[in-house]
Protein backbone atom coordinates (compact mmCIF):
# COMPACT_ATOMS: atom_id res chain seq x y z
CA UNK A 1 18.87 23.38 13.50
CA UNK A 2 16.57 22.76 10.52
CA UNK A 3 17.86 20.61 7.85
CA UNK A 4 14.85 20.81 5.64
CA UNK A 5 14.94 24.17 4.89
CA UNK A 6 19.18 24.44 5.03
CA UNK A 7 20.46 24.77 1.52
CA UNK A 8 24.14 24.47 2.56
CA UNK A 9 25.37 23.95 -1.74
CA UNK A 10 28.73 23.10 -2.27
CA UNK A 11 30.28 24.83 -5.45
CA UNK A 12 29.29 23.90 -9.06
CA UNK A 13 27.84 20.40 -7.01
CA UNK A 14 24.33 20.43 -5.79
CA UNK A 15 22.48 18.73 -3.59
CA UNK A 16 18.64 17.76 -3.87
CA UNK A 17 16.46 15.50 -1.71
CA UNK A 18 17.50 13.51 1.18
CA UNK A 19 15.14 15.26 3.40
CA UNK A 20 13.85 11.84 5.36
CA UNK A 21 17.99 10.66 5.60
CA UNK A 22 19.22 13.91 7.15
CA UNK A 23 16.09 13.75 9.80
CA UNK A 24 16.98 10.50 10.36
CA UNK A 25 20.60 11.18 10.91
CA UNK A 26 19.84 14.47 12.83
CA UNK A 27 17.47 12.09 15.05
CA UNK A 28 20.34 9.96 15.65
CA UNK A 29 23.00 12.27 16.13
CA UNK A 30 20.76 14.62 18.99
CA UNK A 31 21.00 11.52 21.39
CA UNK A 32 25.05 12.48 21.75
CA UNK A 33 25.94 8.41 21.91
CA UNK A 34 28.72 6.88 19.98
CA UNK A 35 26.25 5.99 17.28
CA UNK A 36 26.86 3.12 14.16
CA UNK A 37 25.35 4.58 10.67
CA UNK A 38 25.40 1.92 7.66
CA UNK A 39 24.40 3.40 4.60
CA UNK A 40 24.28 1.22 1.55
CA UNK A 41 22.97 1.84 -2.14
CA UNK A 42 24.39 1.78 -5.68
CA UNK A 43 27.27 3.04 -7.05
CA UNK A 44 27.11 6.74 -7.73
CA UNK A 45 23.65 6.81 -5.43
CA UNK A 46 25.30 9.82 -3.25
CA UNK A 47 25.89 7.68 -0.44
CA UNK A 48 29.67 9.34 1.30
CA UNK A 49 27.99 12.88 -0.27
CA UNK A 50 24.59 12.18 2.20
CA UNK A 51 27.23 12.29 5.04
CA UNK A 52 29.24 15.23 3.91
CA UNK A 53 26.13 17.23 3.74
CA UNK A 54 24.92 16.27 7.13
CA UNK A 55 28.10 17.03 8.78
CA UNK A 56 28.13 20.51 6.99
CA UNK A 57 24.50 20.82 8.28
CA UNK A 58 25.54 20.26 11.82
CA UNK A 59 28.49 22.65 11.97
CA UNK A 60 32.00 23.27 13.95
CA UNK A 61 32.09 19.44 14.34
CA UNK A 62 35.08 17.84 12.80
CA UNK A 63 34.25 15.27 9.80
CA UNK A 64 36.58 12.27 9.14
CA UNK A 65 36.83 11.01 5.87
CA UNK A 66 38.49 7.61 5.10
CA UNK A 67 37.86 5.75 1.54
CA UNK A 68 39.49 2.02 0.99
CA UNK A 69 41.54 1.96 -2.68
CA UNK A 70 39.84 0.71 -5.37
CA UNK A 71 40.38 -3.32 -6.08
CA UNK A 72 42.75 -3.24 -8.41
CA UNK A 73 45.31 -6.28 -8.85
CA UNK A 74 47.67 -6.58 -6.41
CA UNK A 75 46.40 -4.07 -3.91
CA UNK A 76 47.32 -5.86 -0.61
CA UNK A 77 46.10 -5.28 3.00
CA UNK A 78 49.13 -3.15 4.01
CA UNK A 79 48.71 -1.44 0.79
CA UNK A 80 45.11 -0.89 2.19
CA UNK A 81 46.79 0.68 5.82
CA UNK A 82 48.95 2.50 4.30
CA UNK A 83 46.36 4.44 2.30
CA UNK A 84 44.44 5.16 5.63
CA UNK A 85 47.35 6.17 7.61
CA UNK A 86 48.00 8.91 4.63
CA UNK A 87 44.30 10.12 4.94
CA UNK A 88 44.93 9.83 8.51
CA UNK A 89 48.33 12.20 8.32
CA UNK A 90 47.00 14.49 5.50
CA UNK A 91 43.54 15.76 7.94
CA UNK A 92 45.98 15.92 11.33
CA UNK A 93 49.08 17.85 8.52
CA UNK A 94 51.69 15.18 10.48
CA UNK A 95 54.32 13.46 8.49
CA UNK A 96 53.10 9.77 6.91
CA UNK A 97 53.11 7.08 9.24
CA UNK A 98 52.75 3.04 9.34
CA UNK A 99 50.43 0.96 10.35
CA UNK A 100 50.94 -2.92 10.95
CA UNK A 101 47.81 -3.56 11.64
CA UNK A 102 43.92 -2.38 11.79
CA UNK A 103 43.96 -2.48 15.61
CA UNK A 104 46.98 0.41 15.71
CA UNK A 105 45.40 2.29 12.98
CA UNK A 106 41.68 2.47 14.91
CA UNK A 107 43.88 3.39 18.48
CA UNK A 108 45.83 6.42 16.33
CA UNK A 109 42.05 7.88 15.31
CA UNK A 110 40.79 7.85 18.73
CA UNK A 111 43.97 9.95 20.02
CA UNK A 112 42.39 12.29 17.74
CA UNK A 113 38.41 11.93 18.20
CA UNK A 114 36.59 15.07 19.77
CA UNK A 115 32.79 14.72 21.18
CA UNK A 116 30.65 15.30 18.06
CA UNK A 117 33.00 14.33 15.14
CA UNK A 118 31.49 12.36 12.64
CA UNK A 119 33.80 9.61 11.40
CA UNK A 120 33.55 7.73 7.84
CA UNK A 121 34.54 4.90 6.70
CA UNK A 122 33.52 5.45 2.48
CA UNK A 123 33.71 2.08 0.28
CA UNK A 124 34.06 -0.19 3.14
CA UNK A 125 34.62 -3.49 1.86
CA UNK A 126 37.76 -2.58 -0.22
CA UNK A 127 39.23 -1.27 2.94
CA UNK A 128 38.75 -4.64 4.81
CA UNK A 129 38.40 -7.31 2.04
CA UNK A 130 42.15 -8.32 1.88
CA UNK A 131 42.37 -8.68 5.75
CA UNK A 132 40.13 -11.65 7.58
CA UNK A 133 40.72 -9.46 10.83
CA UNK A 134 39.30 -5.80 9.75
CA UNK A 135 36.02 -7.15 11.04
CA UNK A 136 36.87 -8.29 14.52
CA UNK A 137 39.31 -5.63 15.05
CA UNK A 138 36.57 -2.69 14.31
CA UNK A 139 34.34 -4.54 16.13
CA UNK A 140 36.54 -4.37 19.31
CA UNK A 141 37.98 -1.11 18.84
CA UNK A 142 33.74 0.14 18.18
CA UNK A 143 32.83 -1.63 21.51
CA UNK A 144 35.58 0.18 24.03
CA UNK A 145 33.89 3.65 22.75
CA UNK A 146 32.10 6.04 25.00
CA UNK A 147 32.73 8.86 23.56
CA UNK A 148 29.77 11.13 21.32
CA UNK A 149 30.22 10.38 17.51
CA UNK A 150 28.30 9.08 14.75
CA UNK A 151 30.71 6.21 12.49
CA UNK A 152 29.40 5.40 9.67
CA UNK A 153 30.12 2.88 6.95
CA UNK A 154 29.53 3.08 3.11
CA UNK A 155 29.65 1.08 0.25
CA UNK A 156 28.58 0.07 -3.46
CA UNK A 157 29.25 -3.40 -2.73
CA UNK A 158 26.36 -4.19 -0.85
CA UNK A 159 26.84 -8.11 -0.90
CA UNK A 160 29.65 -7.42 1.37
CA UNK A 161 28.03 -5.40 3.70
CA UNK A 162 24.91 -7.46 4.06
CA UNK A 163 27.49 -10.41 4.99
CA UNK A 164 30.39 -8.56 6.73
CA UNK A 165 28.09 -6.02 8.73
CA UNK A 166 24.48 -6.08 8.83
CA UNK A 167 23.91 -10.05 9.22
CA UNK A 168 27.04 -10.51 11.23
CA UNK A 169 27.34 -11.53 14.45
CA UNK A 170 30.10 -8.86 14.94
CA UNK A 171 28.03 -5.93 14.83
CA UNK A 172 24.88 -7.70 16.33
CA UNK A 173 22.43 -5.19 17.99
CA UNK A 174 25.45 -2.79 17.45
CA UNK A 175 24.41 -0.79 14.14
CA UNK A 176 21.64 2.25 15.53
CA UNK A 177 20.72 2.97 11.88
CA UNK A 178 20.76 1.83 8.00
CA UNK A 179 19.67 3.57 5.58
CA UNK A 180 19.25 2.15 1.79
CA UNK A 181 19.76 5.41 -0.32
CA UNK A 182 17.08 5.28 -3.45
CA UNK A 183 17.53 6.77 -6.93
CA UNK A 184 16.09 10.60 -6.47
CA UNK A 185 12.09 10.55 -7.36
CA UNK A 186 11.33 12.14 -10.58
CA UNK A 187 10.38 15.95 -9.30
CA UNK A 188 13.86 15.31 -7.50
CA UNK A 189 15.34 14.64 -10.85
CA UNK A 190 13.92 17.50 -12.43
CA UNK A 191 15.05 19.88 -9.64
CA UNK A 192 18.37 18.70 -10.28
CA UNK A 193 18.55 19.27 -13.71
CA UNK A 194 16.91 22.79 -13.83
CA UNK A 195 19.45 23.57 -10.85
CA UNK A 196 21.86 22.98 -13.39
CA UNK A 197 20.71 25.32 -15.63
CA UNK A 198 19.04 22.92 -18.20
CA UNK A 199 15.96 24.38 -19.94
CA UNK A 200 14.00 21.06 -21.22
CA UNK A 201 10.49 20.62 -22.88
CA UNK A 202 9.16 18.09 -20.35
CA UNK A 203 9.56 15.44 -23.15
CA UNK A 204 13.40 16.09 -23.31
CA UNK A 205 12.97 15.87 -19.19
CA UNK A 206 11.71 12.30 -19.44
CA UNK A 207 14.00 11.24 -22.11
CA UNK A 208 17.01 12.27 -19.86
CA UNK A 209 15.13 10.95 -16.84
CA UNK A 210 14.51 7.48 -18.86
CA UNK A 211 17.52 7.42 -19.53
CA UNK A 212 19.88 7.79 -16.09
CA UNK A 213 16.90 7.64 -13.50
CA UNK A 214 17.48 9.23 -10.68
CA UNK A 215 20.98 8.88 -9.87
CA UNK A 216 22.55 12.06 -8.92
CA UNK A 217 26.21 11.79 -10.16
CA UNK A 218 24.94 10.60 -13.60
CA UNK A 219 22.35 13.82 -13.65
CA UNK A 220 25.80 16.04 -12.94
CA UNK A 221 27.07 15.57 -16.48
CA UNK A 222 24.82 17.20 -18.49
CA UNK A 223 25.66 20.07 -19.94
CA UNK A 224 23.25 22.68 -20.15
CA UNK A 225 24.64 24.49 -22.71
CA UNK A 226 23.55 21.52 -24.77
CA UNK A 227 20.61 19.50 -26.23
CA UNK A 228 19.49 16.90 -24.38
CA UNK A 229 19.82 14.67 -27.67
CA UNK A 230 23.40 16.16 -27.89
CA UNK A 231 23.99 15.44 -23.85
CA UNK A 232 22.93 11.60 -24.50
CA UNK A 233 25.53 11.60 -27.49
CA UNK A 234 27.83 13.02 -26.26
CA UNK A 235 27.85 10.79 -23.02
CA UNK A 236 26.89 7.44 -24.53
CA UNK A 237 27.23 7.62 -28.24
CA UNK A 238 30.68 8.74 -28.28
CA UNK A 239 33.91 7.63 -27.97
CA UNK A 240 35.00 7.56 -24.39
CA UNK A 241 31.65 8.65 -23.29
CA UNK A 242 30.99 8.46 -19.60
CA UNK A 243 27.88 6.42 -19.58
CA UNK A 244 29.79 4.44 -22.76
CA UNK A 245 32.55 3.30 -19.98
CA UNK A 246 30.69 3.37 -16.86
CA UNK A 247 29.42 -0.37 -17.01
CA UNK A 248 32.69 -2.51 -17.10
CA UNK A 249 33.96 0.40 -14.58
CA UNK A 250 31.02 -0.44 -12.51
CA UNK A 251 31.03 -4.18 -12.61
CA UNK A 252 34.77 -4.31 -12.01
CA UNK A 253 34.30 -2.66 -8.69
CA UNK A 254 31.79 -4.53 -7.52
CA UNK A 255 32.35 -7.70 -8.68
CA UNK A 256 35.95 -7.36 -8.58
CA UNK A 257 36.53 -8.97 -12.14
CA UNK A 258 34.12 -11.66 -11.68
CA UNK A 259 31.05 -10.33 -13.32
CA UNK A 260 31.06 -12.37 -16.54
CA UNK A 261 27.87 -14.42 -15.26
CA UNK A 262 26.34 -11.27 -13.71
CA UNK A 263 26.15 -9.52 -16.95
CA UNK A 264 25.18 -12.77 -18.97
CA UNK A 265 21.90 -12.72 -16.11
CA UNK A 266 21.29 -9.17 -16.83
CA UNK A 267 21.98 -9.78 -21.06
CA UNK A 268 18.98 -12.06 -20.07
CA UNK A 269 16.94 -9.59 -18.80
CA UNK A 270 17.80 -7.02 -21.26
CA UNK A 271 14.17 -7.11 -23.35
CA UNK A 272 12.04 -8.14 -20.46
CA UNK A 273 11.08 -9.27 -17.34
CA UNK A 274 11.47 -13.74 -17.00
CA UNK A 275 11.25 -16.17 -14.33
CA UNK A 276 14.17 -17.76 -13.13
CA UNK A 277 14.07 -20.75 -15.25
CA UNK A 278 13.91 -18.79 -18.47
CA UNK A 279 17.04 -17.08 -17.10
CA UNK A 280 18.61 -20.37 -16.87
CA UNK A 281 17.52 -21.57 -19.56
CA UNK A 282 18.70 -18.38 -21.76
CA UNK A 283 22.28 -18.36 -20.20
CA UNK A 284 22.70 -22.18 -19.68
CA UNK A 285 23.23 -22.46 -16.29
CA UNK A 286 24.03 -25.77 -14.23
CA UNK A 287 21.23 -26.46 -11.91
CA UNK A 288 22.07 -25.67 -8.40
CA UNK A 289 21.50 -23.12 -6.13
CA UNK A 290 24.03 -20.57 -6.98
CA UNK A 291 21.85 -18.69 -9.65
CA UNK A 292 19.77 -17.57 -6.97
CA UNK A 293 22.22 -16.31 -4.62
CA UNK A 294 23.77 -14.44 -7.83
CA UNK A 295 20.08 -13.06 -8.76
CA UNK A 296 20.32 -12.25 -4.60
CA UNK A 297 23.49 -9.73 -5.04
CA UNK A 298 22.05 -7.93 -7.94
CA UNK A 299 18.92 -7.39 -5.99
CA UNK A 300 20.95 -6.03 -3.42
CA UNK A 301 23.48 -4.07 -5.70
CA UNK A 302 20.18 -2.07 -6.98
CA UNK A 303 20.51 -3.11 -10.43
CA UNK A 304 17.37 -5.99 -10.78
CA UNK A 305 14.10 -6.42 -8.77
CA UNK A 306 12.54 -9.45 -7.97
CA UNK A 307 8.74 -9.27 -9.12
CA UNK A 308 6.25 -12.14 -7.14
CA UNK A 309 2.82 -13.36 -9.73
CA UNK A 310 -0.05 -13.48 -6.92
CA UNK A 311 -3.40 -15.03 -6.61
CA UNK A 312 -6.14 -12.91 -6.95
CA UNK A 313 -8.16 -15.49 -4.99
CA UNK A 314 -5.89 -15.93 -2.17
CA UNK A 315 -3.38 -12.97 -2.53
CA UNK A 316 -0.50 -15.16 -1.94
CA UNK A 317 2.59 -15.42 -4.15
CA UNK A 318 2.56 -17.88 -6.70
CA UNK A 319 5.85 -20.25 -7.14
CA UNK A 320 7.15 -18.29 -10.21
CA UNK A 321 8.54 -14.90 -9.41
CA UNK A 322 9.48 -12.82 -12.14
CA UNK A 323 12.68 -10.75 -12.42
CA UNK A 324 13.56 -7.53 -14.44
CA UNK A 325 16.35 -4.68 -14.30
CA UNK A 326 15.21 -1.47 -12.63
CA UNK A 327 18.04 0.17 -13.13
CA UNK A 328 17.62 2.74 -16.21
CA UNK A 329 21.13 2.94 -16.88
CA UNK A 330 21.41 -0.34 -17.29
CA UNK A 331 18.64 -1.40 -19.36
CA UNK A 332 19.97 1.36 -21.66
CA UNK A 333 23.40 0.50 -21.85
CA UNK A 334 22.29 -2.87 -22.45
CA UNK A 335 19.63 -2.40 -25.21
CA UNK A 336 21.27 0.29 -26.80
CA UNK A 337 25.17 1.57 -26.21
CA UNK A 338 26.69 -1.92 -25.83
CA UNK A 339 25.07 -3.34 -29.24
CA UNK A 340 26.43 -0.12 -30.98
CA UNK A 341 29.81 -0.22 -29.40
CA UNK A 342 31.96 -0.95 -32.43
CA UNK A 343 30.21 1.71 -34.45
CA UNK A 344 30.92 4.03 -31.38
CA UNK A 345 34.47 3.59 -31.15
CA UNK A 346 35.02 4.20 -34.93
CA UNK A 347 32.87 7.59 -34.29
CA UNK A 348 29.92 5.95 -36.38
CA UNK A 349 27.13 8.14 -34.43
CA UNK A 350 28.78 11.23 -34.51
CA UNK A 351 26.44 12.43 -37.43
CA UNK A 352 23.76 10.67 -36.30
CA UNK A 353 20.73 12.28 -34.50
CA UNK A 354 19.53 10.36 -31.65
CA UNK A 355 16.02 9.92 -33.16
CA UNK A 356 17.05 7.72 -36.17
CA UNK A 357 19.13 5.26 -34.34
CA UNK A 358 17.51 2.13 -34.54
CA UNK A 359 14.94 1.13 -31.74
CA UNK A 360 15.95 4.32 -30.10
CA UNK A 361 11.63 5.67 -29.76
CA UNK A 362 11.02 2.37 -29.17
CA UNK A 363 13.41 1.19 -26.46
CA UNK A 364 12.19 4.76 -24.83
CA UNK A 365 9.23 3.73 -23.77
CA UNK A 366 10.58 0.54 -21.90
CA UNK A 367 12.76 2.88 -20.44
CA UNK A 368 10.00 5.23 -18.95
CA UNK A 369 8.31 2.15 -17.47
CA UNK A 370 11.64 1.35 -15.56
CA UNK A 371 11.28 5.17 -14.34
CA UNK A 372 7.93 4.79 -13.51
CA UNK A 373 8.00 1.48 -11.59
CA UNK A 374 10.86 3.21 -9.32
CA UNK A 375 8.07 6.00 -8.23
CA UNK A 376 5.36 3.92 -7.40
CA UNK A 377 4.29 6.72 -4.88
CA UNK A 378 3.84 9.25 -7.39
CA UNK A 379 1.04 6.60 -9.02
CA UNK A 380 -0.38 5.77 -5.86
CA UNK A 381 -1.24 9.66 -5.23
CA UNK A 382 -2.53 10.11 -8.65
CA UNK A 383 -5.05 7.32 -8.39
CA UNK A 384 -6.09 8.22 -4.77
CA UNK A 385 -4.82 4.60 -3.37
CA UNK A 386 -3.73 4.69 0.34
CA UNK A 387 -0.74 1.97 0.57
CA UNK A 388 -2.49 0.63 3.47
CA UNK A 389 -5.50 -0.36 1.04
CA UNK A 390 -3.29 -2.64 -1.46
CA UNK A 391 -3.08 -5.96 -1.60
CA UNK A 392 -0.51 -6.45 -3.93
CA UNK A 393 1.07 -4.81 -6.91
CA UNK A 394 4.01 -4.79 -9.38
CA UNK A 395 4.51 -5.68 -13.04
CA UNK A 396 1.80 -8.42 -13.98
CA UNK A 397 2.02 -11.22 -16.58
CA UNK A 398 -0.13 -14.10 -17.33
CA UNK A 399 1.39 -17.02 -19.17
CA UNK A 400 -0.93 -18.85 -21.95
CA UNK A 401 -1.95 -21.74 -21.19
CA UNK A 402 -5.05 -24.49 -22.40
CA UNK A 403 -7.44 -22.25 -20.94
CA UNK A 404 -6.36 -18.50 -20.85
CA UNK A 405 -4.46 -16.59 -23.08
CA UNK A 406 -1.52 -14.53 -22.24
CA UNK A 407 -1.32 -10.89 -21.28
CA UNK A 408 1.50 -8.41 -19.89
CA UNK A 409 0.31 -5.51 -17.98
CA UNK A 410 2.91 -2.64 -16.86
CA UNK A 411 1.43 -1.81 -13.23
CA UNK A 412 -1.49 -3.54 -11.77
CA UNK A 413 -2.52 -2.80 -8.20
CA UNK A 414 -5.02 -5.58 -6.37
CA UNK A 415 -7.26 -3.58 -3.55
CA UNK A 416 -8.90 -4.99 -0.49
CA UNK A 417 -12.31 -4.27 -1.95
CA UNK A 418 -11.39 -6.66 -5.11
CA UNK A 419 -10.43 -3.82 -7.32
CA UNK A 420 -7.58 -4.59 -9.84
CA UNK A 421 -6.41 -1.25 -11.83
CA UNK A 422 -4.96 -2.06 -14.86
CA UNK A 423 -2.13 0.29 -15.85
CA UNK A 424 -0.66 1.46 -19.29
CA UNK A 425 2.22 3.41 -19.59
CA UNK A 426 2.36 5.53 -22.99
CA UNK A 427 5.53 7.54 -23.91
CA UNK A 428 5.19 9.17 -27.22
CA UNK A 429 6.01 12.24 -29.64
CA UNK A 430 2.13 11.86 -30.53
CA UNK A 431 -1.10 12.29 -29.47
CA UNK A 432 -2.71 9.09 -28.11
CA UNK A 433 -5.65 8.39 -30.03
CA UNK A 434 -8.97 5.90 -29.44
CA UNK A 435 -6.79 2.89 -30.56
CA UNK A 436 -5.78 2.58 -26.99
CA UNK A 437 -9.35 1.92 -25.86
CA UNK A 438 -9.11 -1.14 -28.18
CA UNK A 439 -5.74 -2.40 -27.33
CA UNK A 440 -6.43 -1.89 -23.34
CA UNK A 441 -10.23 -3.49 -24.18
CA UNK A 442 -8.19 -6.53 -25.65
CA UNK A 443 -5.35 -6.94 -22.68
CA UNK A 444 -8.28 -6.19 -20.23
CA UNK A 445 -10.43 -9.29 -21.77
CA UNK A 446 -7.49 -11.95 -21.39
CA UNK A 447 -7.02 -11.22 -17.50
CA UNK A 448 -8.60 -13.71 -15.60
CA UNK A 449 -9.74 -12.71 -12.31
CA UNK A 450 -12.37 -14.73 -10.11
CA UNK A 451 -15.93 -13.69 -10.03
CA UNK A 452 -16.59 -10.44 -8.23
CA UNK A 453 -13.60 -8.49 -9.10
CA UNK A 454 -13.56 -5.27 -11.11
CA UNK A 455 -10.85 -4.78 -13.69
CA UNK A 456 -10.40 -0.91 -14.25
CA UNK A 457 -8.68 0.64 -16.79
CA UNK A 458 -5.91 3.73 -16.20
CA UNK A 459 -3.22 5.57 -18.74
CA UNK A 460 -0.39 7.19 -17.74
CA UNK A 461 0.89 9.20 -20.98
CA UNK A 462 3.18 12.30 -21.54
CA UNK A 463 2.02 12.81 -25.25
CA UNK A 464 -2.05 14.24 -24.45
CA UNK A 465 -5.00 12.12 -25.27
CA UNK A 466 -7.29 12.79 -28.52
CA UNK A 467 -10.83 14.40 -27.29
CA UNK A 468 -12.65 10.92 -28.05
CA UNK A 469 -9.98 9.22 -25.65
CA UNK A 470 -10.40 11.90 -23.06
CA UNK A 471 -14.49 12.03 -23.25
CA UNK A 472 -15.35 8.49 -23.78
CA UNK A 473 -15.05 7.52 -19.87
CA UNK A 474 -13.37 4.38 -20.28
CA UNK A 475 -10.21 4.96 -17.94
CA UNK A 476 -10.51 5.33 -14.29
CA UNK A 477 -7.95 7.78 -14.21
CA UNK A 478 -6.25 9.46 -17.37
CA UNK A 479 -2.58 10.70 -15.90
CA UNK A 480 -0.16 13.36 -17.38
CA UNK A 481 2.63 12.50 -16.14
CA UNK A 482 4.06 16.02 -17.12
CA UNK A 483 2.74 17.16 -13.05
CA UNK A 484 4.85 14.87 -11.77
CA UNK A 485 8.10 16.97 -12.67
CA UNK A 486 7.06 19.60 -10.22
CA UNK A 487 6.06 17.69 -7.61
CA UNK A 488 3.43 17.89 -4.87
């Protein structure tokens, strides 16, 4: 069996990427051992659809699909059985039947289990959340199995299954694989959308790209009978748009109607990167330790990224750490939909075109650097920097203080020989012209390093360089980022 070159495509759905997952899975699923899968990732990532498409890749096994109900009010624990005993009935075409509790319900699937099924258990924590005893009743119903299978559990609400599963003593030494499923990487991405049909410029690429990142169900709705300025319009600018209603939807799910706080941290966060005092500060919360273990769950939900400042000197992480969203959706949703959401609802950008809402070029290029940051890999290559030769990198910024002035830098990358590459993101309609020597001259002059470092200059830009940008030998490395939409 070779599931790299298997292009198994369910209809009008596609499927793109994954290659490392499904050799991972196929690894896993050779040894012919009852075998525990977690994978975890954000909502819409393609977590339950990486499964489906390995068990289509392996063949005449049978494929068990269970998902919990969504947490809606007064959704109770039987409520929960019952919905598994009628996914349970519907795949074996048996009349309903009634469960009383998790322990019968696990006994009635094994009656059923053949060597080589492949069992899941999709959105997890809503099927066990109302029940204290899901946990220990899987976990001895898993432990009398001998019988070859792979189980594995999903779910967007990652908190839970950091605390429920992976650092439990339940499933201790019991789980034979996680995988944390990543946005696609951006020559993903653009396979995806030409799949679809869409014929872009490779500006109208990166403005989609910018825009949803790599996740694969948000990619799905664009029409390619459309714009790509009409496809963001249509989905965000308009009333009942999908990306217009997909915030609340998401943080209802995950947070289970407790995400007021959560989206006053990420309000916070909305025009830049801060520490975690500055979050405080900005949404006036009590001093204790509960604003890091909420910063902690939207690390692990996918949505923020937690940023350490480093010594040059000594490499080692300073006390303040910065944090910033990485999620593209929802630094857009932020920044632009949600401020425009009473206009939207009285169909105020209908007429509109997306290029003279206000901010909308501007907010694009913060966008891209989200984008960017999320395919550090793709930089790496282009600069000829082995992983194994950095020190440190990430987002840099340098407070003022008495005796240094203040600079933000969008990637910088700290070598073992002392080399620190600066690096500028550019995203414009226009050519790039010499004023960029000047401006990176400037932020390149306010870094303080110690004695004996070099401080080298790079651009990454979609627009083209003017010829005295391109022939003045100032940057290391001047990147189109155009190559990386076809990939390697």
């Amino acid at each position: 069996m070779d599931l790299e070159h298997k292009k198994d495509i369910m209809p009008n759905s596609i499927f793109i990427g994954r290659k490392p997952e499904l050799k991972r899975l196929e690894a896993l699923y050779k040894k012919k051992k009852p075998s525990l899968v977690v994978v975890k990732g954000r909502r819409r990532i393609g977590k339950s659809r990486l499964i489906r498409e390995f068990a289509k890749a392996i063949g005449k096994q049978r494929f068990w699909s269970f998902a919990g109900l969504a947490p809606e009010n007064g959704i109770s624990a039987q409520e929960q059985r019952d919905h598994f005993a009628r996914q349970l009935a519907l795949m074996l075409k048996i009349p309903p039947m009634t469960f009383q509790n998790w322990s019968d319900a696990f006994e009635h699937l094994s009656l059923h289990i053949k060597p080589g099924d492949i069992i899941l258990f999709d959105e997890i924590s809503w099927m066990g959340s109302k029940d204290p005893s899901f946990i220990p009743k899987l976990k001895a119903w898993w432990d009398k199995q001998s019988t070859h299978m792979l189980l594995v559990f999903c779910g967007s609400v990652s908190t839970w299954i950091e605390e429920n599963i992976l650092n439990s003593t339940a499933f201790f030494g019991r789980i034979n694989l996680t995988i944390s499923l990543e946005p696609l990487s951006i020559p993903e991405s653009a396979e995806f959308l030409r799949a679809l049909g869409m014929q872009l410029s490779d500006y109208d690429m990166y403005k989609i790209l910018s825009v949803v990142g790599g996740v694969p169900w948000y990619l799905e709705q664009f029409n390619p009978r459309v714009t790509a300025d009409d496809n963001i319009k249509q989905l965000a600018f308009e009333k009942n748009g999908l990306l217009l209603t997909e915030f609340d939807r998401i943080f209802h799910d995950l947070f289970n109607g407790k995400g007021t706080t959560y989206k006053k941290i990420l309000d916070s966060l909305k025009d830049g990167a801060r520490t975690l005092s500055e979050i405080r500060e900005s949404i006036e919360f009590a001093h204790s330790g509960t604003l890091s273990q909420m910063m902690e769950h939207l690390i692990v939900a996918g949505f923020i990224i937690k940023q350490s400042l480093w010594s040059f000197k000594t490499t080692k992480p300073l006390k303040q750490s910065l944090y910033r969203i990485s999620d593209p959706y929802m630094r857009f949703y932020l920044k632009l939909i949600e401020p425009n959401a009473s206009a939207i609802a009285e169909e105020g950008f209908d007429q509109v075109p997306l290029s003279t809402m206000p901010g909308f070029d501007t907010h694009m290029g913060l966008q891209l650097e989200a984008l960017l940051l999320q395919n550090r890999s793709l930089l790496l290559e282009k600069l000829g920097i082995s992983p194994v030769d950095i020190v440190r990198s990430g987002p840099y910024r340098q407070t003022t203080t008495t005796t240094q002035q203040g600079c933000q830098i969008d990637y910088l990358i700290q070598t073992k020989t002392n080399s620190l590459f600066v690096c500028e993101f550019k995203f414009k309609r226009r050519e790039i012209n010499s004023e960029i020597i000047t401006e990176m001259q400037e932020k390149i002059s306010r870094l303080k390093t110690p004695k004996g470092f070099a401080k080298v200059a790079v651009l990454f830009h979609l627009s083209g360089v003017s010829d005295s940008v391109a022939t003045s030998h100032y940057f290391y490395r001047i990147v189109d980022i155009v190559d990386f939409l076809e990939g390697s």
